[in-house]
Protein backbone atom coordinates (compact mmCIF):
# COMPACT_ATOMS: atom_id res chain seq x y z
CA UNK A 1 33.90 -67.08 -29.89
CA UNK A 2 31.51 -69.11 -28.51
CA UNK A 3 30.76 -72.84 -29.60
CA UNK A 4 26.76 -73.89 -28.66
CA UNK A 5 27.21 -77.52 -27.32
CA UNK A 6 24.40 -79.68 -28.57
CA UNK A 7 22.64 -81.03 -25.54
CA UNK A 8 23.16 -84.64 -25.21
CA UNK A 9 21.13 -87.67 -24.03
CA UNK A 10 23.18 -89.13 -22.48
CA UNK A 11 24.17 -87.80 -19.41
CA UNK A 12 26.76 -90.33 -17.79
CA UNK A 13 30.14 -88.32 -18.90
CA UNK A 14 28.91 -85.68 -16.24
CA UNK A 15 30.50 -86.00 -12.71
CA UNK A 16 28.44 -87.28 -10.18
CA UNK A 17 27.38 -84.86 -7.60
CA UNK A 18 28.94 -85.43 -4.17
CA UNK A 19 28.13 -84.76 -0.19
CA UNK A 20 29.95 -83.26 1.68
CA UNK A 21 30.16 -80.98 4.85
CA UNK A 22 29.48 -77.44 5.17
CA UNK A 23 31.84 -75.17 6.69
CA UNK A 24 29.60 -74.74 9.86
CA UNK A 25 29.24 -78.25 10.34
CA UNK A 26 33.28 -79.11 9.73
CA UNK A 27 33.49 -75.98 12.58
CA UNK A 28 31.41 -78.39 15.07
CA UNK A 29 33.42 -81.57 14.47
CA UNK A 30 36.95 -79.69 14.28
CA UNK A 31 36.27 -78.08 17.86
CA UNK A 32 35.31 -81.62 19.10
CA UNK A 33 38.50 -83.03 17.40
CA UNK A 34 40.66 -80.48 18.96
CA UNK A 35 39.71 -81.53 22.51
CA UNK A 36 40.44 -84.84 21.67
CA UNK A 37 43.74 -83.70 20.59
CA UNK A 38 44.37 -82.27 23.45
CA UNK A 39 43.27 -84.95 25.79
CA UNK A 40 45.40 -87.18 24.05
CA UNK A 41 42.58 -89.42 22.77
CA UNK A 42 42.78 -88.83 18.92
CA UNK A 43 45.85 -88.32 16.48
CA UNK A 44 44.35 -88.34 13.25
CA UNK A 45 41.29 -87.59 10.92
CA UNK A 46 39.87 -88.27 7.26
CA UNK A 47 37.45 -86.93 5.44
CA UNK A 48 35.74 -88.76 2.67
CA UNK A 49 33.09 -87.51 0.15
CA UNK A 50 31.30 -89.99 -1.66
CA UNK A 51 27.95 -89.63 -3.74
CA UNK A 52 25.64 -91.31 -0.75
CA UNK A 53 27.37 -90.10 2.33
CA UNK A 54 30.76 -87.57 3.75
CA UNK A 55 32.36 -89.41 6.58
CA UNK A 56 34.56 -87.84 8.90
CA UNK A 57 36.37 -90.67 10.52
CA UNK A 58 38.46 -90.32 13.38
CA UNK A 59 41.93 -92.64 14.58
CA UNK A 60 43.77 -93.19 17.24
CA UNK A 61 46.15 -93.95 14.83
CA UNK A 62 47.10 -93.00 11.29
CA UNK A 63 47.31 -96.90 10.29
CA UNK A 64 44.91 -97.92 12.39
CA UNK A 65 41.39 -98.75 11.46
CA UNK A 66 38.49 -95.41 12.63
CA UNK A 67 37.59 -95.65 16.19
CA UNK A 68 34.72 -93.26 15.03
CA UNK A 69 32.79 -92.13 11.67
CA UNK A 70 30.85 -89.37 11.96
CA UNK A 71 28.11 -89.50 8.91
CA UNK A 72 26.13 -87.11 6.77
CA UNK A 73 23.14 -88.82 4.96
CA UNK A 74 21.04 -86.17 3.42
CA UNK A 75 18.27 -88.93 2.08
CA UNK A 76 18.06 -89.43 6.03
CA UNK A 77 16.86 -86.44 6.48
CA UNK A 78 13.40 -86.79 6.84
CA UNK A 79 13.75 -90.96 8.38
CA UNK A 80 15.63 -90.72 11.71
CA UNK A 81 17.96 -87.78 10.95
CA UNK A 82 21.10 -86.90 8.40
CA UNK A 83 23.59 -87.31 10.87
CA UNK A 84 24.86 -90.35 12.69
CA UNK A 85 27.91 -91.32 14.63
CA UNK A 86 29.24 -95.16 13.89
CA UNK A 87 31.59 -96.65 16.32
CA UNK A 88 34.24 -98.73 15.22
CA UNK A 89 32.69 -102.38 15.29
CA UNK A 90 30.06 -100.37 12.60
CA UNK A 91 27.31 -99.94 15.23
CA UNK A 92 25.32 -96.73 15.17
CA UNK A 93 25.72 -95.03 18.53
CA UNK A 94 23.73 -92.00 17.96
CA UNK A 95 21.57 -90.42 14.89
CA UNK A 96 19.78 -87.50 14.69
CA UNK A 97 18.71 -84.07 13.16
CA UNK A 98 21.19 -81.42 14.64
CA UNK A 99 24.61 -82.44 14.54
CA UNK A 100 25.75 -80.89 17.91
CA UNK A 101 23.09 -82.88 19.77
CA UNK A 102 24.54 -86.41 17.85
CA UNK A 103 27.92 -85.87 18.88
CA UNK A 104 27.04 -85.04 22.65
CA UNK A 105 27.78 -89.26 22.84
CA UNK A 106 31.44 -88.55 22.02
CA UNK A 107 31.89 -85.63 24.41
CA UNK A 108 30.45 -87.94 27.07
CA UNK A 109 33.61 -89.64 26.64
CA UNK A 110 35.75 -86.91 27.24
CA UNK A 111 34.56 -86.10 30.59
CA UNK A 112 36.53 -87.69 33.41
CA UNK A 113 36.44 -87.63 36.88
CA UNK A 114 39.59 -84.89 38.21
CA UNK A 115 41.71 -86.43 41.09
């Protein structure tokens, strides 16, 4: 049986929405992560979801403060781009529109010269 629910003014018992990162975009920053990994450079990750922003932060590590955050701001979007990559002093190294083309200044990082 069902029960109609009056509808109520007041609106602040509801959740509040949240951002967060869509599979395809996790699948961008996990692949970048893993060569990290691999190199030796990172050892650990969070992910945060918050009502503003999702930060993916990335550590050296675990208790360690980030070393990077990458950052989804959707009310960006139409300013200087959603996504933006923070370094660990809080200074924005790169923002943008597509994500793989903000996080080319991490890969840069991962290049090194082969003896």
């Amino acid at each position: 049986m069902n029960i109609p629910v009056p509808p109520s003014s007041n609106l602040h018992h509801l959740p509040a929405e949240q951002i967060s990162f869509h599979r395809t975009e996790l699948s961008v920053i996990l692949s970048l992560y893993g060569r990290f990994v691999a190199a030796g450079e990172w050892r650990d990750y969070g992910i945060s979801c918050l009502r503003d922003v999702a930060v993916f932060s990335v550590f050296r590590r675990t208790a360690e403060n980030p070393m990077y955050r990458i950052e989804k701001r959707p009310k960006m979007r139409d300013k200087q781009g959603m996504y933006a990559v923070v370094g660990m002093d809080g200074q924005i190294l790169r923002r943008g529109h597509d994500l793989k083309t903000v996080l080319r200044v991490l890969e840069r990082k991962l290049i090194r010269a082969v003896e």
